[in-house]
Protein backbone atom coordinates (compact mmCIF):
# COMPACT_ATOMS: atom_id res chain seq x y z
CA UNK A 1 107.89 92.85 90.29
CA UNK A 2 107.27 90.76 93.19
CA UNK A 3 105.23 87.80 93.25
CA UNK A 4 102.22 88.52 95.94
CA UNK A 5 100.49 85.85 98.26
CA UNK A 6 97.50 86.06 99.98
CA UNK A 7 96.40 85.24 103.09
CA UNK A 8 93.38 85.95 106.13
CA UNK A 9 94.32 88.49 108.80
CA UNK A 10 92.14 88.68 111.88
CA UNK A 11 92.05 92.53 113.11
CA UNK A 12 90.18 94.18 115.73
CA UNK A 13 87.32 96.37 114.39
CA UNK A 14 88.55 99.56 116.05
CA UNK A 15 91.95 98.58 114.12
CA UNK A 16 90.54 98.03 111.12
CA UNK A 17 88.47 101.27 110.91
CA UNK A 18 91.69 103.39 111.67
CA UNK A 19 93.87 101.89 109.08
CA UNK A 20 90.64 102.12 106.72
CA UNK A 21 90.31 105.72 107.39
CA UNK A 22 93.93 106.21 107.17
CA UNK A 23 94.12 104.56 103.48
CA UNK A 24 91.40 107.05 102.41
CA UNK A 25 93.08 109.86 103.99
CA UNK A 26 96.36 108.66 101.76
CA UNK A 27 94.01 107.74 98.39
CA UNK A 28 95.02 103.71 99.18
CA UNK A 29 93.69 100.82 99.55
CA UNK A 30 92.92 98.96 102.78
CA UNK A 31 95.39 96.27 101.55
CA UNK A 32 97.95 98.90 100.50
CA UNK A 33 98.07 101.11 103.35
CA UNK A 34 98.58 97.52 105.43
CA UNK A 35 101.24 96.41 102.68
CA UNK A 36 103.15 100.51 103.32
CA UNK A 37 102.71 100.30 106.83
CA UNK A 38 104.58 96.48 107.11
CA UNK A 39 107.53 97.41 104.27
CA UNK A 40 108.07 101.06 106.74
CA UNK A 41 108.36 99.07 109.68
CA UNK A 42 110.38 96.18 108.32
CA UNK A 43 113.10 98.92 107.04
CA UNK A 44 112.83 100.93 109.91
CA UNK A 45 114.11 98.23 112.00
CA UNK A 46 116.47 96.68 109.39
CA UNK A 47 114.50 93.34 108.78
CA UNK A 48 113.42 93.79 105.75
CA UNK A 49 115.63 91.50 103.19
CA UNK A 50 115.97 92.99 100.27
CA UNK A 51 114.98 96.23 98.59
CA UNK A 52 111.58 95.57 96.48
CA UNK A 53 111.47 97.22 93.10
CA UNK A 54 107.43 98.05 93.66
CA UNK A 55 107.02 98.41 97.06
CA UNK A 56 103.87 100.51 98.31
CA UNK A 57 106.03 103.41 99.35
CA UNK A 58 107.13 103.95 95.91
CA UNK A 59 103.66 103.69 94.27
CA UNK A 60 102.89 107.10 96.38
């Protein structure tokens, strides 16, 4: 498993009430839908470096 770190994130309101709205729409958390939607970007545009073994997408 990998090791987690946390840290602040500023967000728009607006923002943060779509993603919020989202992650109940998908049975998430806040945190994980934010955590899914960085790891699908990341691989969709080849930047992610390695393959996680728990990454958000595969706790669906």
């Amino acid at each position: 498993m990998s090791v987690k770190k946390a840290f602040a994130l500023r967000i728009n309101q607006a923002l943060l009430k779509a993603v919020e709205k989202w992650a109940a729409d998908e049975f998430r958390s806040t945190n994980g839908q934010i955590e899914w939607m960085l790891t699908k970007i990341l691989k969709e545009a080849k930047r992610l470096p390695n393959e996680p073994t728990n990454t958000p997408e595969n706790n669906q």
